[in-house]
C-alpha atoms as a PDB file:
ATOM      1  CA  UNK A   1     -42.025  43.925 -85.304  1.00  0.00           C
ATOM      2  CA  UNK A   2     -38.526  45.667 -86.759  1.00  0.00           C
ATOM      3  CA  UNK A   3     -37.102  47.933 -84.287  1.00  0.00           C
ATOM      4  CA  UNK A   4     -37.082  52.040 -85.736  1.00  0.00           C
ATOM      5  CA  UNK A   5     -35.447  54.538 -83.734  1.00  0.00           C
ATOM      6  CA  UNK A   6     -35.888  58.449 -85.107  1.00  0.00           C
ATOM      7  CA  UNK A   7     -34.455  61.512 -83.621  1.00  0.00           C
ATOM      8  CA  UNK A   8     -35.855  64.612 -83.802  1.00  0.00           C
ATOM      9  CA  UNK A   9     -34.686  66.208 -87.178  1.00  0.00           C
ATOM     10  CA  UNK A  10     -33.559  63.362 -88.284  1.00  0.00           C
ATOM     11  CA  UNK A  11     -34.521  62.291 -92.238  1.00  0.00           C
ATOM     12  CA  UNK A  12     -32.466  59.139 -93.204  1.00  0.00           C
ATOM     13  CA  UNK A  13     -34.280  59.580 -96.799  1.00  0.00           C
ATOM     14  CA  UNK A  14     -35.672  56.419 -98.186  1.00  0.00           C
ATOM     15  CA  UNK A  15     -33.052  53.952 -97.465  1.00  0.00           C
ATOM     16  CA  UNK A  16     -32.753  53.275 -93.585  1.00  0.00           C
ATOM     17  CA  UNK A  17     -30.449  51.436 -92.300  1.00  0.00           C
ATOM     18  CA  UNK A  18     -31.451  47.662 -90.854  1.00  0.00           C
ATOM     19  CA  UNK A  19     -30.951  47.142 -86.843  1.00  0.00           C
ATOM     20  CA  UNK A  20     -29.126  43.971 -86.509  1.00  0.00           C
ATOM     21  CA  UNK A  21     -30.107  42.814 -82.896  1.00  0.00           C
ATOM     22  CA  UNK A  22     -27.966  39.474 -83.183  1.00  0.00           C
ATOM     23  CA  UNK A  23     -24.812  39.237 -82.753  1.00  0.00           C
ATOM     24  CA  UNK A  24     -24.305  35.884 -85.174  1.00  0.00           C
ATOM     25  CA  UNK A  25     -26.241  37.863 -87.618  1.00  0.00           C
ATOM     26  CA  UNK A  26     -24.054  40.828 -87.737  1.00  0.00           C
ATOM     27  CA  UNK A  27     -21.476  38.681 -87.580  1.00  0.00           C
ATOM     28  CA  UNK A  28     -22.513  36.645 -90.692  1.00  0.00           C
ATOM     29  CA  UNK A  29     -23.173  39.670 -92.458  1.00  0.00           C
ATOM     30  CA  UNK A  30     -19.166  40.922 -91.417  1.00  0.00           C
ATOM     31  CA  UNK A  31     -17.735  37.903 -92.676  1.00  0.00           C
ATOM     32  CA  UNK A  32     -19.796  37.389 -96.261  1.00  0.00           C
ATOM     33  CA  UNK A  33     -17.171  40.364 -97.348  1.00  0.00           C
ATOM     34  CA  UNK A  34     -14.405  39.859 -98.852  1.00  0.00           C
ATOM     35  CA  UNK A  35     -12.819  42.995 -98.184  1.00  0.00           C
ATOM     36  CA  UNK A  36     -13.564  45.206 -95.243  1.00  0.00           C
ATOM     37  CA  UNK A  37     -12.174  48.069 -93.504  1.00  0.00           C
ATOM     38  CA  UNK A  38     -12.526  49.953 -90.115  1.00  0.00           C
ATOM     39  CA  UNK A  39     -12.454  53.256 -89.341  1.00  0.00           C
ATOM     40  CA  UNK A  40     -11.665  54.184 -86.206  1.00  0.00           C
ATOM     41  CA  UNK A  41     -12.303  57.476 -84.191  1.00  0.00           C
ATOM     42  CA  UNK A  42     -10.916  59.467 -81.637  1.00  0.00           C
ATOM     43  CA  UNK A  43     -14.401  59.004 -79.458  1.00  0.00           C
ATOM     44  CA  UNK A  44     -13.312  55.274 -78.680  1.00  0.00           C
ATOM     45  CA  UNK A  45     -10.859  56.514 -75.782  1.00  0.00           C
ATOM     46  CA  UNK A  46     -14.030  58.111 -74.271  1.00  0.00           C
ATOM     47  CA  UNK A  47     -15.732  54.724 -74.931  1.00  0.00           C
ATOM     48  CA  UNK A  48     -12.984  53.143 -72.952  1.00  0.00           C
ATOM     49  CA  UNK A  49     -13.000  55.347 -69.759  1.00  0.00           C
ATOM     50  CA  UNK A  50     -16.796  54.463 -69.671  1.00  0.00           C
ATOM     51  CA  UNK A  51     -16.345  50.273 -69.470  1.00  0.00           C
ATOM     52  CA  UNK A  52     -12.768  50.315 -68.169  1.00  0.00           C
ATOM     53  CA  UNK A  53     -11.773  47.565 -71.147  1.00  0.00           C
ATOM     54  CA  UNK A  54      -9.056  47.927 -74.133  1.00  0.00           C
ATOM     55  CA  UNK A  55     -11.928  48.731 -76.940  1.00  0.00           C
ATOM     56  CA  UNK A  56      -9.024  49.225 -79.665  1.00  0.00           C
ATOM     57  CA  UNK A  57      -7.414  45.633 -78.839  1.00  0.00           C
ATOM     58  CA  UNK A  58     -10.512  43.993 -79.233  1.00  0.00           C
ATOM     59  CA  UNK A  59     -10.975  46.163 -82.622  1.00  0.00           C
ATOM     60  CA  UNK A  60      -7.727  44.690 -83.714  1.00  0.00           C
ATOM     61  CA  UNK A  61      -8.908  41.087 -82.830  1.00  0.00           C
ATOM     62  CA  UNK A  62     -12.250  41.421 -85.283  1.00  0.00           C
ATOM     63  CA  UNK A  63     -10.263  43.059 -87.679  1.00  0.00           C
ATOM     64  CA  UNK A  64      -7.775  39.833 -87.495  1.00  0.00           C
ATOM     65  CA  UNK A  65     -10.708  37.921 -87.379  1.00  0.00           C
ATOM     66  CA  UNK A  66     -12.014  39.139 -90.813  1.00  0.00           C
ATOM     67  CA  UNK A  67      -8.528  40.178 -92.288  1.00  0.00           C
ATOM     68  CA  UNK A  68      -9.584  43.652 -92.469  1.00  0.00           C
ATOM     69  CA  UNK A  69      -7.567  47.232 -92.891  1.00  0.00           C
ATOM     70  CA  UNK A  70      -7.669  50.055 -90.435  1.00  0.00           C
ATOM     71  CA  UNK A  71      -7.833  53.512 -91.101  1.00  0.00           C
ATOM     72  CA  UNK A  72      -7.371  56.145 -88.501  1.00  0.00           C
ATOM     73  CA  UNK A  73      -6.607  59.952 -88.225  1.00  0.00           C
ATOM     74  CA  UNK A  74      -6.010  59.871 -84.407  1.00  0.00           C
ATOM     75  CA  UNK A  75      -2.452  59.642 -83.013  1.00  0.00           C
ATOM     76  CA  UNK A  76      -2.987  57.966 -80.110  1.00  0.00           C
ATOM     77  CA  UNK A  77      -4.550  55.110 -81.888  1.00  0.00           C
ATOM     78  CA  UNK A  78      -1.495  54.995 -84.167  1.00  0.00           C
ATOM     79  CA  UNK A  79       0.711  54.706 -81.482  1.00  0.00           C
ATOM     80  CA  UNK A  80      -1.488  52.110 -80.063  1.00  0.00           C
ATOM     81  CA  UNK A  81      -1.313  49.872 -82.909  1.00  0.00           C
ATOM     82  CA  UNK A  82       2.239  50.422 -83.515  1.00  0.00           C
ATOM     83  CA  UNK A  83       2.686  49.089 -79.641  1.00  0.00           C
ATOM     84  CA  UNK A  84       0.420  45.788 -80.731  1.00  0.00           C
ATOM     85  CA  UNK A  85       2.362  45.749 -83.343  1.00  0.00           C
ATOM     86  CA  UNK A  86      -0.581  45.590 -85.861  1.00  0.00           C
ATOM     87  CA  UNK A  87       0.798  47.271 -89.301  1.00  0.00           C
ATOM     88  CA  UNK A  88      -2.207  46.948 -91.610  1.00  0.00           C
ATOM     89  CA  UNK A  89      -3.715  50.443 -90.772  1.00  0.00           C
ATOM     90  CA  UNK A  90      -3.434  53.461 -92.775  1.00  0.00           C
ATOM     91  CA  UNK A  91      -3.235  57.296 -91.486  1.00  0.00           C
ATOM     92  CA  UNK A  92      -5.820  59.416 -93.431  1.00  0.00           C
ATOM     93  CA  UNK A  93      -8.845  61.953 -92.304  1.00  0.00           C
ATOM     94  CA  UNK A  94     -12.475  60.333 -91.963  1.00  0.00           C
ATOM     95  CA  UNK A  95     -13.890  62.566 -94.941  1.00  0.00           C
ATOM     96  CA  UNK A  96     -11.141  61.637 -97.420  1.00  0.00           C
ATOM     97  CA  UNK A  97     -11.599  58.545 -96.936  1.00  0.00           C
ATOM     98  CA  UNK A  98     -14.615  58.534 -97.219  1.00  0.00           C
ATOM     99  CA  UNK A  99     -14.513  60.165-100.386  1.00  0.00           C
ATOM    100  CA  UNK A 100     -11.749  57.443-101.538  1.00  0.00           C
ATOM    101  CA  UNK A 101     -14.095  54.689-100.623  1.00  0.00           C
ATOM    102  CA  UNK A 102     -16.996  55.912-102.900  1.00  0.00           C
ATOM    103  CA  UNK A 103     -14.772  56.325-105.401  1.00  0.00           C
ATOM    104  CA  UNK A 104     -12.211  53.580-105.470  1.00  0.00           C
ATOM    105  CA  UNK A 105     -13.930  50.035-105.810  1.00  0.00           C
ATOM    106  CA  UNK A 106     -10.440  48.535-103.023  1.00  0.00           C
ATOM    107  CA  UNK A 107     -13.348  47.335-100.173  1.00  0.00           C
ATOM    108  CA  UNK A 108     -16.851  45.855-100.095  1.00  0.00           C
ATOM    109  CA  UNK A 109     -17.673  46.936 -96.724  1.00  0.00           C
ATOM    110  CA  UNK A 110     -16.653  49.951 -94.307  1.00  0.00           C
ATOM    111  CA  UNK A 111     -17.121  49.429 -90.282  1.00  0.00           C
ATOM    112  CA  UNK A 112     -17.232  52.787 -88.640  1.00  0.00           C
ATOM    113  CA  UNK A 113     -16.391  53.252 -84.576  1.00  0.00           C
ATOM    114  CA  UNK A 114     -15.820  55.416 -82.074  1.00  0.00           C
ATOM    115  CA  UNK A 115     -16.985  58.975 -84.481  1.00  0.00           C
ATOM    116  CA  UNK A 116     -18.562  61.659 -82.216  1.00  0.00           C
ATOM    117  CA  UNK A 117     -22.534  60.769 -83.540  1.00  0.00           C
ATOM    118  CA  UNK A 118     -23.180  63.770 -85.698  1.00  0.00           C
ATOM    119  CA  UNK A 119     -19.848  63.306 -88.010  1.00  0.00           C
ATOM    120  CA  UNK A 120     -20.391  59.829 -88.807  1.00  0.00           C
ATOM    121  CA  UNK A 121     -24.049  60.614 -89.562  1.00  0.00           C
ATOM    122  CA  UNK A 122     -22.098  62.905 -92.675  1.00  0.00           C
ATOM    123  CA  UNK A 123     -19.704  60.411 -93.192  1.00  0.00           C
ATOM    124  CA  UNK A 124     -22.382  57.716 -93.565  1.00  0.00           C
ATOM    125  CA  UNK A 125     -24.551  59.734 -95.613  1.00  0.00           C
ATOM    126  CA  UNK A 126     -22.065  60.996 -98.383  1.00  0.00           C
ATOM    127  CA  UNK A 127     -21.271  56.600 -98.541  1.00  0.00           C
ATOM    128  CA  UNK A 128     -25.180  55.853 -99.124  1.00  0.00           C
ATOM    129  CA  UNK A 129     -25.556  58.209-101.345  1.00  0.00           C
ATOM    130  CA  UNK A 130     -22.416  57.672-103.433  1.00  0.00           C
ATOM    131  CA  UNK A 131     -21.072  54.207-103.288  1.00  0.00           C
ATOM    132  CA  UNK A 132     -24.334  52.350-102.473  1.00  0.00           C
ATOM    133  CA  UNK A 133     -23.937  49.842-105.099  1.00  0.00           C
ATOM    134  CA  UNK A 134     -20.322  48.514-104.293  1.00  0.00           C
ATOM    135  CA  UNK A 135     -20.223  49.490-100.795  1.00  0.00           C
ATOM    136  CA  UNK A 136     -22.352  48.306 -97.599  1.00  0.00           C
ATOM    137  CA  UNK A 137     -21.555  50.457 -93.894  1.00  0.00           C
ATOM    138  CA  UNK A 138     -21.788  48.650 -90.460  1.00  0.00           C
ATOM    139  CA  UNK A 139     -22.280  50.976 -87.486  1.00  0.00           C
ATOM    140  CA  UNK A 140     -20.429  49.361 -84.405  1.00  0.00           C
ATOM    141  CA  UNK A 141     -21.603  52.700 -82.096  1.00  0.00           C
ATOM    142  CA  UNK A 142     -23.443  52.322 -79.306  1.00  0.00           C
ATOM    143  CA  UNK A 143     -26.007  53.567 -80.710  1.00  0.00           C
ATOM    144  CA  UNK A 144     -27.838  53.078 -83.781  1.00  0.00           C
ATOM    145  CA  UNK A 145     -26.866  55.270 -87.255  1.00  0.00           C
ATOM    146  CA  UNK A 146     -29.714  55.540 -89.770  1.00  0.00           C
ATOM    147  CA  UNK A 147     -27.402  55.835 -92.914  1.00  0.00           C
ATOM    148  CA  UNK A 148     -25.684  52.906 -92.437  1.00  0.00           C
ATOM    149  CA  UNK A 149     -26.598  49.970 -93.975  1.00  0.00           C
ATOM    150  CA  UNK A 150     -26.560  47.893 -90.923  1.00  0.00           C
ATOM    151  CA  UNK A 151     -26.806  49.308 -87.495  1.00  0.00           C
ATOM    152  CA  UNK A 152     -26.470  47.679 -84.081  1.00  0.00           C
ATOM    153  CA  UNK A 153     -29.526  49.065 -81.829  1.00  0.00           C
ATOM    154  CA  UNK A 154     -29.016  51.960 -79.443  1.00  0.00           C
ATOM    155  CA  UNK A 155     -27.946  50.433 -76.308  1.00  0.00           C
ATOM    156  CA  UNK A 156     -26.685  51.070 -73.029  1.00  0.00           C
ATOM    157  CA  UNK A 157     -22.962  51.719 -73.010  1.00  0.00           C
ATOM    158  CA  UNK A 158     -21.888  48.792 -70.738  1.00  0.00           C
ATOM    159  CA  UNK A 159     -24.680  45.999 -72.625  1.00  0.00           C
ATOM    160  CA  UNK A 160     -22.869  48.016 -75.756  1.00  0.00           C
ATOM    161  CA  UNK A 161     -19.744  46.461 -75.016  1.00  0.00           C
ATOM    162  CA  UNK A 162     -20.903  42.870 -74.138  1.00  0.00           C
ATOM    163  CA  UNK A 163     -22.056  42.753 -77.438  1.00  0.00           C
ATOM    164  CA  UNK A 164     -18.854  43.872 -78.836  1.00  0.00           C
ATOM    165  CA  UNK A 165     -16.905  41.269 -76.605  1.00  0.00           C
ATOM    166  CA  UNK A 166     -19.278  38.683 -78.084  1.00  0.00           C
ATOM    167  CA  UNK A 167     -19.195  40.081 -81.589  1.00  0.00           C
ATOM    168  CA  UNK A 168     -15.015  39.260 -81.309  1.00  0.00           C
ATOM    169  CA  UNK A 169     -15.928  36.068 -80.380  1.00  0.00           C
ATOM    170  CA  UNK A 170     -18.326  35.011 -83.060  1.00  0.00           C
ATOM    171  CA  UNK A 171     -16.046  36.004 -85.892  1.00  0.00           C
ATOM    172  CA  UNK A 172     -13.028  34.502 -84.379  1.00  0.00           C
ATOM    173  CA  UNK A 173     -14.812  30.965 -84.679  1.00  0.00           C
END
């Protein structure tokens, strides 16, 4: 049995995305890319007051794990990474670069955490509907995102972030 979820007024059109339970599979699926990137929002400081951990250090671990790019518009994360000392991560608003990555052929697959729900639902949705043959979308939220092409199931916040933990430690092997 595949697991659904559905909101109330929520249509994801014909394409839904696929709830990855597993953390090897999503895993497997992150590193068959060649090229991903994360976007990060400003909801992961929220994320971390809720399970007390460092959520953007163990963001920059998977994305050394899988050599990706980061993309952020918040300040605070900037100035986070600049303190790690992590310099691939570009400055740019969620929409526009969103709009660059249906355009622009640069990545293969886009990783989206920490958005407030309702703006990467829009984010996701302009991406499956205008770069769904180069591009695939990974929701890393706590919850799952229809639009995406792979989701992780809505969870609990702290079984959320064991997965996360765990997620880091698959792709590091």
């Amino acid at each position: 049995m595949s697991v659904e979820y559905w909101l109330r007024g929520e249509i994801p059109q014909p394409l839904k995305a696929t709830v990855i339970t597993d953390v090897k599979v999503l895993g497997g699926r992150i590193k068959q890319h060649k090229k991903p990137v994360i976007l990060l929002g400003s909801e992961l400081y929220r994320l971390e007051r809720i399970v007390s951990s460092d959520i953007v250090a163990t963001i920059v671990d998977i994305a050394n794990a899988v050599k990706a790019d980061l993309t952020t518009s918040s300040s605070d994360v900037v100035q986070r990474l600049d303190s790690m000392g992590f310099k691939r991560y570009r400055v740019g608003f969620p929409m526009s670069v969103v709009q660059k990555l249906a355009r622009d052929r640069e990545y293969d697959l886009a990783i989206f955490i920490g958005f407030q729900y309702h703006y990467e639902w829009l984010l996701l949705n302009y991406l499956k509907h205008y770069a769904y043959r180069h591009l695939n979308t990974l929701s890393l939220e706590p919850y799952g995102h229809p639009n995406a092409t792979w989701t992780m199931p809505s969870l609990p916040i702290p079984l959320w972030h064991k997965n996360l933990l765990a997620l880091t430690e698959v792709l590091k092997t």
